[in-house]
PDB file of N, CA and C in Angstrom:
ATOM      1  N   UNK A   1     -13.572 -15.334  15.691  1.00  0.00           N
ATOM      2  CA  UNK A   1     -13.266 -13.919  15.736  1.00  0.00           C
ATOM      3  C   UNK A   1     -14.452 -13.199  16.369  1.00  0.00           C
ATOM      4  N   UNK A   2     -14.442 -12.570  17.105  1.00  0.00           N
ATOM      5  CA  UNK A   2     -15.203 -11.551  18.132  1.00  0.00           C
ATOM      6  C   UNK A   2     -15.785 -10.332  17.545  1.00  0.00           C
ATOM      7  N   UNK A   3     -16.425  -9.714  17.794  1.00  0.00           N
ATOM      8  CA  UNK A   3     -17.233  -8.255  17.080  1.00  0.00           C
ATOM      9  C   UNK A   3     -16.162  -7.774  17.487  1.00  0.00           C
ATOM     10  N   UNK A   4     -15.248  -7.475  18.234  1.00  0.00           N
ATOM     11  CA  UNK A   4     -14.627  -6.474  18.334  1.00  0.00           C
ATOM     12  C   UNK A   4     -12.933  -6.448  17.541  1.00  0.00           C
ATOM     13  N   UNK A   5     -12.744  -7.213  17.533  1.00  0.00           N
ATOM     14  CA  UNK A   5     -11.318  -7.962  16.628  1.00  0.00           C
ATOM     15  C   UNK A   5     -11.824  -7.652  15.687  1.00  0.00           C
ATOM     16  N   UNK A   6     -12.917  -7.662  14.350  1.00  0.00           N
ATOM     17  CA  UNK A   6     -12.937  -7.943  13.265  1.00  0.00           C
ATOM     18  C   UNK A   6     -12.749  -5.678  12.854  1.00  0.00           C
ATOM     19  N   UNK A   7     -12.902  -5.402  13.286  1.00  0.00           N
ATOM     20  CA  UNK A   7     -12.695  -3.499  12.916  1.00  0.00           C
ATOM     21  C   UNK A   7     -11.413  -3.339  13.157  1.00  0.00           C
ATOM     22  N   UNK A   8     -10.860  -3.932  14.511  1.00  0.00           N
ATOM     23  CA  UNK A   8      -9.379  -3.682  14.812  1.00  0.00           C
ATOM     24  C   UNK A   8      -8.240  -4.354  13.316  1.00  0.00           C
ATOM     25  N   UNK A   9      -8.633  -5.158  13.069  1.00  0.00           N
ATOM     26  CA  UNK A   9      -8.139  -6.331  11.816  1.00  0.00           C
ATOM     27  C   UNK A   9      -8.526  -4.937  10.560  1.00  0.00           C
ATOM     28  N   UNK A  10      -9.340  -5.093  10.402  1.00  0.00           N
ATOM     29  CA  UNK A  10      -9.490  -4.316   9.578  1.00  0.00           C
ATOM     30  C   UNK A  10      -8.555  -2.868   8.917  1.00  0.00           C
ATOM     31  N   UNK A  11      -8.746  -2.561  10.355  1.00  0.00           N
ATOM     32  CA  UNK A  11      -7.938  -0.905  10.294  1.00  0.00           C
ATOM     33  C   UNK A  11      -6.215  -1.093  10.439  1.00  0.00           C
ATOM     34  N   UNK A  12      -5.881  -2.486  10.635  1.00  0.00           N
ATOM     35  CA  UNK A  12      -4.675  -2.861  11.197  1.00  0.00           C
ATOM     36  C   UNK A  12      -4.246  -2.971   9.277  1.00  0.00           C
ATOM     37  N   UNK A  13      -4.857  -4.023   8.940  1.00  0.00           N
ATOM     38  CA  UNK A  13      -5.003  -4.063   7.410  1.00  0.00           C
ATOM     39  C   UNK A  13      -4.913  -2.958   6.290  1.00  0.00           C
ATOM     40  N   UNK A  14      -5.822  -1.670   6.430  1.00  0.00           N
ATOM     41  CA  UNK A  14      -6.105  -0.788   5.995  1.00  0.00           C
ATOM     42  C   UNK A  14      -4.304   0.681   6.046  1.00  0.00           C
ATOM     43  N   UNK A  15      -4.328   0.385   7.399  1.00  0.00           N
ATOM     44  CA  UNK A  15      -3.046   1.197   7.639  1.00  0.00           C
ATOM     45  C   UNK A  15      -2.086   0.534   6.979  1.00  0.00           C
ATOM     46  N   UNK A  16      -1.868  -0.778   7.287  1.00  0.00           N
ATOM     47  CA  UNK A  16      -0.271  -1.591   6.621  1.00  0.00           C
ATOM     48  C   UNK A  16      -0.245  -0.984   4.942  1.00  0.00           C
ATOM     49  N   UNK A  17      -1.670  -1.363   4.171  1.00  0.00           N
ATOM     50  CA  UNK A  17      -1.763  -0.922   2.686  1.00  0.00           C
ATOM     51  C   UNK A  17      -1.169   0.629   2.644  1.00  0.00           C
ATOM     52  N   UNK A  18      -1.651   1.370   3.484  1.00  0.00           N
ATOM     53  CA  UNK A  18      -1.455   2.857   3.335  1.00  0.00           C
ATOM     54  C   UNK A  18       0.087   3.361   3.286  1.00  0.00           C
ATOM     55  N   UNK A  19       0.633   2.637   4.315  1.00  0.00           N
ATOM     56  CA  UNK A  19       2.003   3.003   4.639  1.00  0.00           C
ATOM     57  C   UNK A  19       2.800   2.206   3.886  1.00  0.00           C
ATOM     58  N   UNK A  20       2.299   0.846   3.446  1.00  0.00           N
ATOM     59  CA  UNK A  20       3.275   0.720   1.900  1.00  0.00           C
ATOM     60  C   UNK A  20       2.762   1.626   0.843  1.00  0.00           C
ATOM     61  N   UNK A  21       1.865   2.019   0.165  1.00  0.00           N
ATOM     62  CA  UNK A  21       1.476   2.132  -0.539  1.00  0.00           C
ATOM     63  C   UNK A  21       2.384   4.234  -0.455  1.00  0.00           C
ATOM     64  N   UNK A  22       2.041   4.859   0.073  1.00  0.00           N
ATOM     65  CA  UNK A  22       2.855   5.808   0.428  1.00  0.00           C
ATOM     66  C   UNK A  22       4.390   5.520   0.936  1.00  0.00           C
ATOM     67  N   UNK A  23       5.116   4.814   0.960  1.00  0.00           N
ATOM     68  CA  UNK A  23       6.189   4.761   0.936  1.00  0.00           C
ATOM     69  C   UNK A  23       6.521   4.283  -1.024  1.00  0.00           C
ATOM     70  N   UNK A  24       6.310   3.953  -0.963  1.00  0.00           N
ATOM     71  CA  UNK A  24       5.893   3.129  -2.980  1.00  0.00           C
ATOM     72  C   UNK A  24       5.744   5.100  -3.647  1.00  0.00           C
ATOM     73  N   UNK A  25       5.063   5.501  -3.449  1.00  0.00           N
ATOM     74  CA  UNK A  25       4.471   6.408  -3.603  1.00  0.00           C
ATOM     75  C   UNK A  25       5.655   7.915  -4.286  1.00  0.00           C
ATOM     76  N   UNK A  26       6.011   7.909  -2.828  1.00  0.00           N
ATOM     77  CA  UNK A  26       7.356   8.382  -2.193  1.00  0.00           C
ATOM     78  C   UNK A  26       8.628   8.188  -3.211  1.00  0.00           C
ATOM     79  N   UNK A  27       9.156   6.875  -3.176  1.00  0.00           N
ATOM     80  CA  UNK A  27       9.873   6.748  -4.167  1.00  0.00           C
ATOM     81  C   UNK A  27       9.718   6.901  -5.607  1.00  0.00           C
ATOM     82  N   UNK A  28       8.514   6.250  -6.406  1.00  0.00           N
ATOM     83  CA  UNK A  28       7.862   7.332  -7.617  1.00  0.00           C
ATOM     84  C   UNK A  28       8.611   8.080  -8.018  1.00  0.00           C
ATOM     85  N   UNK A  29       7.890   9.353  -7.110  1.00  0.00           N
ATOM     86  CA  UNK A  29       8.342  10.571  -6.981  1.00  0.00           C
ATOM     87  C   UNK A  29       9.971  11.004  -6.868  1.00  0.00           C
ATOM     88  N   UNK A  30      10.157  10.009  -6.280  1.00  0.00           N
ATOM     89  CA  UNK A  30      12.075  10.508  -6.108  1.00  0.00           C
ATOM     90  C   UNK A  30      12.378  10.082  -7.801  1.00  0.00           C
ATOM     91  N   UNK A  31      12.548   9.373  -8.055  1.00  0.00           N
ATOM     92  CA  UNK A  31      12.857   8.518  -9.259  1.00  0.00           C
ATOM     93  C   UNK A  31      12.256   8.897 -10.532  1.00  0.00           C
ATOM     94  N   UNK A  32      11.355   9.621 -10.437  1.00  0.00           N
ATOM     95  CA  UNK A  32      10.483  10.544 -11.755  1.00  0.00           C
ATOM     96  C   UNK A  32      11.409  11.761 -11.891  1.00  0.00           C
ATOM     97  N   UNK A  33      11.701  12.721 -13.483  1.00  0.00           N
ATOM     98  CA  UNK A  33      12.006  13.976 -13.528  1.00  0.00           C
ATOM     99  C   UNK A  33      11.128  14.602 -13.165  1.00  0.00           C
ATOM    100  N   UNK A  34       9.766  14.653 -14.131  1.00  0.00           N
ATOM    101  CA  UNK A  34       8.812  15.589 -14.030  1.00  0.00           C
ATOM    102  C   UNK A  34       7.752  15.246 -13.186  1.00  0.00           C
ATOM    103  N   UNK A  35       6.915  15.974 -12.698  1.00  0.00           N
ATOM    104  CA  UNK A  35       5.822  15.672 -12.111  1.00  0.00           C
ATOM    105  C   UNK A  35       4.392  16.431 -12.700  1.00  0.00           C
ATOM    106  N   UNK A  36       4.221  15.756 -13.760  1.00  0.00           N
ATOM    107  CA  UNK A  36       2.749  16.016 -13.996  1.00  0.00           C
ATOM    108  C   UNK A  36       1.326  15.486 -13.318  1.00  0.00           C
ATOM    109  N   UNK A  37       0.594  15.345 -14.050  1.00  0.00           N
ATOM    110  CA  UNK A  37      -1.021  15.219 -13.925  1.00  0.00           C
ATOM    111  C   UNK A  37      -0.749  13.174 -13.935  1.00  0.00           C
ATOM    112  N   UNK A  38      -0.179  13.268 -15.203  1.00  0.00           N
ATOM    113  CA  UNK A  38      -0.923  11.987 -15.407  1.00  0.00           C
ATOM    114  C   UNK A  38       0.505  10.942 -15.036  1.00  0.00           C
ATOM    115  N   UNK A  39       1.773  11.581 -14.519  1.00  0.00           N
ATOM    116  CA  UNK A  39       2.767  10.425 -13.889  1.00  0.00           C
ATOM    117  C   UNK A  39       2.408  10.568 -12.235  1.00  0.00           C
ATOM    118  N   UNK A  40       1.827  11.342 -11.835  1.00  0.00           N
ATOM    119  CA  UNK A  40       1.228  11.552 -10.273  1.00  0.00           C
ATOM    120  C   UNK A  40       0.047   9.956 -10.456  1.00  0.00           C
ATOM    121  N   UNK A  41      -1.093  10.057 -11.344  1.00  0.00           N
ATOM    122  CA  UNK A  41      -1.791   9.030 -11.522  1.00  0.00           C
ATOM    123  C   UNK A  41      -1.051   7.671 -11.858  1.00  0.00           C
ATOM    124  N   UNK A  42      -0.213   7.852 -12.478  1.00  0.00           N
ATOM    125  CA  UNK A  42       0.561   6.121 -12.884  1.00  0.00           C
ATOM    126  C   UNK A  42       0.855   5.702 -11.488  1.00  0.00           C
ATOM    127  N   UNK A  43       1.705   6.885 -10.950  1.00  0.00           N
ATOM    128  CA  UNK A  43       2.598   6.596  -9.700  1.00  0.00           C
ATOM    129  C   UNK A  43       1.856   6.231  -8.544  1.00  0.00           C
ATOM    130  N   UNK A  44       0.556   6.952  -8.450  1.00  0.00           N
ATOM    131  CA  UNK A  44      -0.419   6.077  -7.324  1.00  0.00           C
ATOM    132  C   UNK A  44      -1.036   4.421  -7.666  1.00  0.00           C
ATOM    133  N   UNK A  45      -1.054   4.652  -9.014  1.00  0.00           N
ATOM    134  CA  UNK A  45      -1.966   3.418  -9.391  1.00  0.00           C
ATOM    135  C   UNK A  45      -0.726   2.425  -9.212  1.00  0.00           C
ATOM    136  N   UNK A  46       0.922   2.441  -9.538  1.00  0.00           N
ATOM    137  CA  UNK A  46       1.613   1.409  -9.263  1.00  0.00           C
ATOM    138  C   UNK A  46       1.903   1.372  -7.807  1.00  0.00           C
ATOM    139  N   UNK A  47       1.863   2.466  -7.117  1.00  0.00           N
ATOM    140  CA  UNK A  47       1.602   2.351  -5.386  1.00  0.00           C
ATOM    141  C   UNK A  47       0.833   1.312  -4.992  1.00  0.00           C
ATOM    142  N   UNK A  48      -0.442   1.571  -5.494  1.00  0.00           N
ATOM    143  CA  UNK A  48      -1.163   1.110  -5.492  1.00  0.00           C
ATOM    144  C   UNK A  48      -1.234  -0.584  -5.458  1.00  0.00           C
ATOM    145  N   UNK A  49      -1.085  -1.010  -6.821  1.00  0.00           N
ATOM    146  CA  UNK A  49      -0.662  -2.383  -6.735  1.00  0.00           C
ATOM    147  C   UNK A  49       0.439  -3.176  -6.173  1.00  0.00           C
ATOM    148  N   UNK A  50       1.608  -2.254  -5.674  1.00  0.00           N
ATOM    149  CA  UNK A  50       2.791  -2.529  -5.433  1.00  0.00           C
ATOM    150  C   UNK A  50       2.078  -2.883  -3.779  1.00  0.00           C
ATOM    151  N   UNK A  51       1.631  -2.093  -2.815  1.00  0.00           N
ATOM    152  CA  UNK A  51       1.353  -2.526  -1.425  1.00  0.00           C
ATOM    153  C   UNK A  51       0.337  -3.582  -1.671  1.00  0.00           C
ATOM    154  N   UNK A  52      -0.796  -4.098  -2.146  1.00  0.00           N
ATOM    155  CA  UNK A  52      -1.724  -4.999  -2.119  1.00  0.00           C
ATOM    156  C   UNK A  52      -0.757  -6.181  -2.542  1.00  0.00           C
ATOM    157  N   UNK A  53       0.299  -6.306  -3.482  1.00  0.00           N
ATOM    158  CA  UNK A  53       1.260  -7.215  -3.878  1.00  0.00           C
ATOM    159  C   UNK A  53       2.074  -7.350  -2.417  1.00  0.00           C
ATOM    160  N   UNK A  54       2.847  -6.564  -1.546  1.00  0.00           N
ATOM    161  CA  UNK A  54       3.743  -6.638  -0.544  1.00  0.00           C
ATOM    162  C   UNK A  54       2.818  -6.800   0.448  1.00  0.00           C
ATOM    163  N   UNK A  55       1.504  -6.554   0.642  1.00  0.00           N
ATOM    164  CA  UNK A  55       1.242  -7.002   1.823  1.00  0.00           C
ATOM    165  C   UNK A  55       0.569  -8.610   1.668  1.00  0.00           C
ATOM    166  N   UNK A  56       0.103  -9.074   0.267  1.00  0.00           N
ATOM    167  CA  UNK A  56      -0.157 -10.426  -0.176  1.00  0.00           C
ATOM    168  C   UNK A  56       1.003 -11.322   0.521  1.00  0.00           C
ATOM    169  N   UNK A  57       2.493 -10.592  -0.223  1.00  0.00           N
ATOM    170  CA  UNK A  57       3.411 -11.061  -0.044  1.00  0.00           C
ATOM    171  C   UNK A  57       4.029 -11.250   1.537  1.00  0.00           C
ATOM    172  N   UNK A  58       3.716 -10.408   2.130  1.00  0.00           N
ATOM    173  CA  UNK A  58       4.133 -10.706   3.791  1.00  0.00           C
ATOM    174  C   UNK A  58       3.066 -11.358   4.773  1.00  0.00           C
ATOM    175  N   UNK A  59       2.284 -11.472   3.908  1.00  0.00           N
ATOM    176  CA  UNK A  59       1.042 -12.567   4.291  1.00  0.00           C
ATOM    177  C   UNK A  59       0.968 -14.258   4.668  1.00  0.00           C
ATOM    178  N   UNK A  60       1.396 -14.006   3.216  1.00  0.00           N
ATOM    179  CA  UNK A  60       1.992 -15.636   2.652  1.00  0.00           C
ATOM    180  C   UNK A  60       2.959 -15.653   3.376  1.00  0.00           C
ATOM    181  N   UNK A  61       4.370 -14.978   4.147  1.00  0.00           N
ATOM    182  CA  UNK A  61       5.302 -15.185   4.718  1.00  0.00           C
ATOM    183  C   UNK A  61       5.311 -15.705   5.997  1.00  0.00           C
ATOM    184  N   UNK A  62       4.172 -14.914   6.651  1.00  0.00           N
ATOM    185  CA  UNK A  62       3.902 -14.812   8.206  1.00  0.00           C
ATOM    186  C   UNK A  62       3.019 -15.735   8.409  1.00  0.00           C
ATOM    187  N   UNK A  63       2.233 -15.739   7.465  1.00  0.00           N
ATOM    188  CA  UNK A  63       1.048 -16.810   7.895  1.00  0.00           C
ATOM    189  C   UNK A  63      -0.315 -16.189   8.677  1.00  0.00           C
ATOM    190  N   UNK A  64       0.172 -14.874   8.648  1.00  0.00           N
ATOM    191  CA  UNK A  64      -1.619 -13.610   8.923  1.00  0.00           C
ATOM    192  C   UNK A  64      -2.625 -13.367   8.256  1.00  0.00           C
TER     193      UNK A  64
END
């Protein structure tokens, strides 16, 4: 891997988490009544684990 591949990888990485992780996010929110303080925090923190799990998971699939 090259100095210059390893930032591109990175940010390629960084975005995939983001855009699952906000789509995860997204739904939460649809699927919650209320929106407080502390189901805004659950709902990121299972975002959260839910994209690091799906992108593990399309990892292992692809072989990236």
């Amino acid at each position: 891997m090259t100095r210059h591949t390893a930032p591109r990888t990175v940010l390629l990485a960084a975005g995939e988490l983001l855009a699952w992780w906000a789509g995860l996010a997204m739904l939460w929110l649809v699927l919650i009544t209320t929106v407080d303080t502390l189901e805004r925090i659950v709902g990121a923190s299972c975002a959260a684990v839910g994209a690091l799990l799906a992108r593990a998971g399309r990892r292992a699939v692809t072989w990236r």
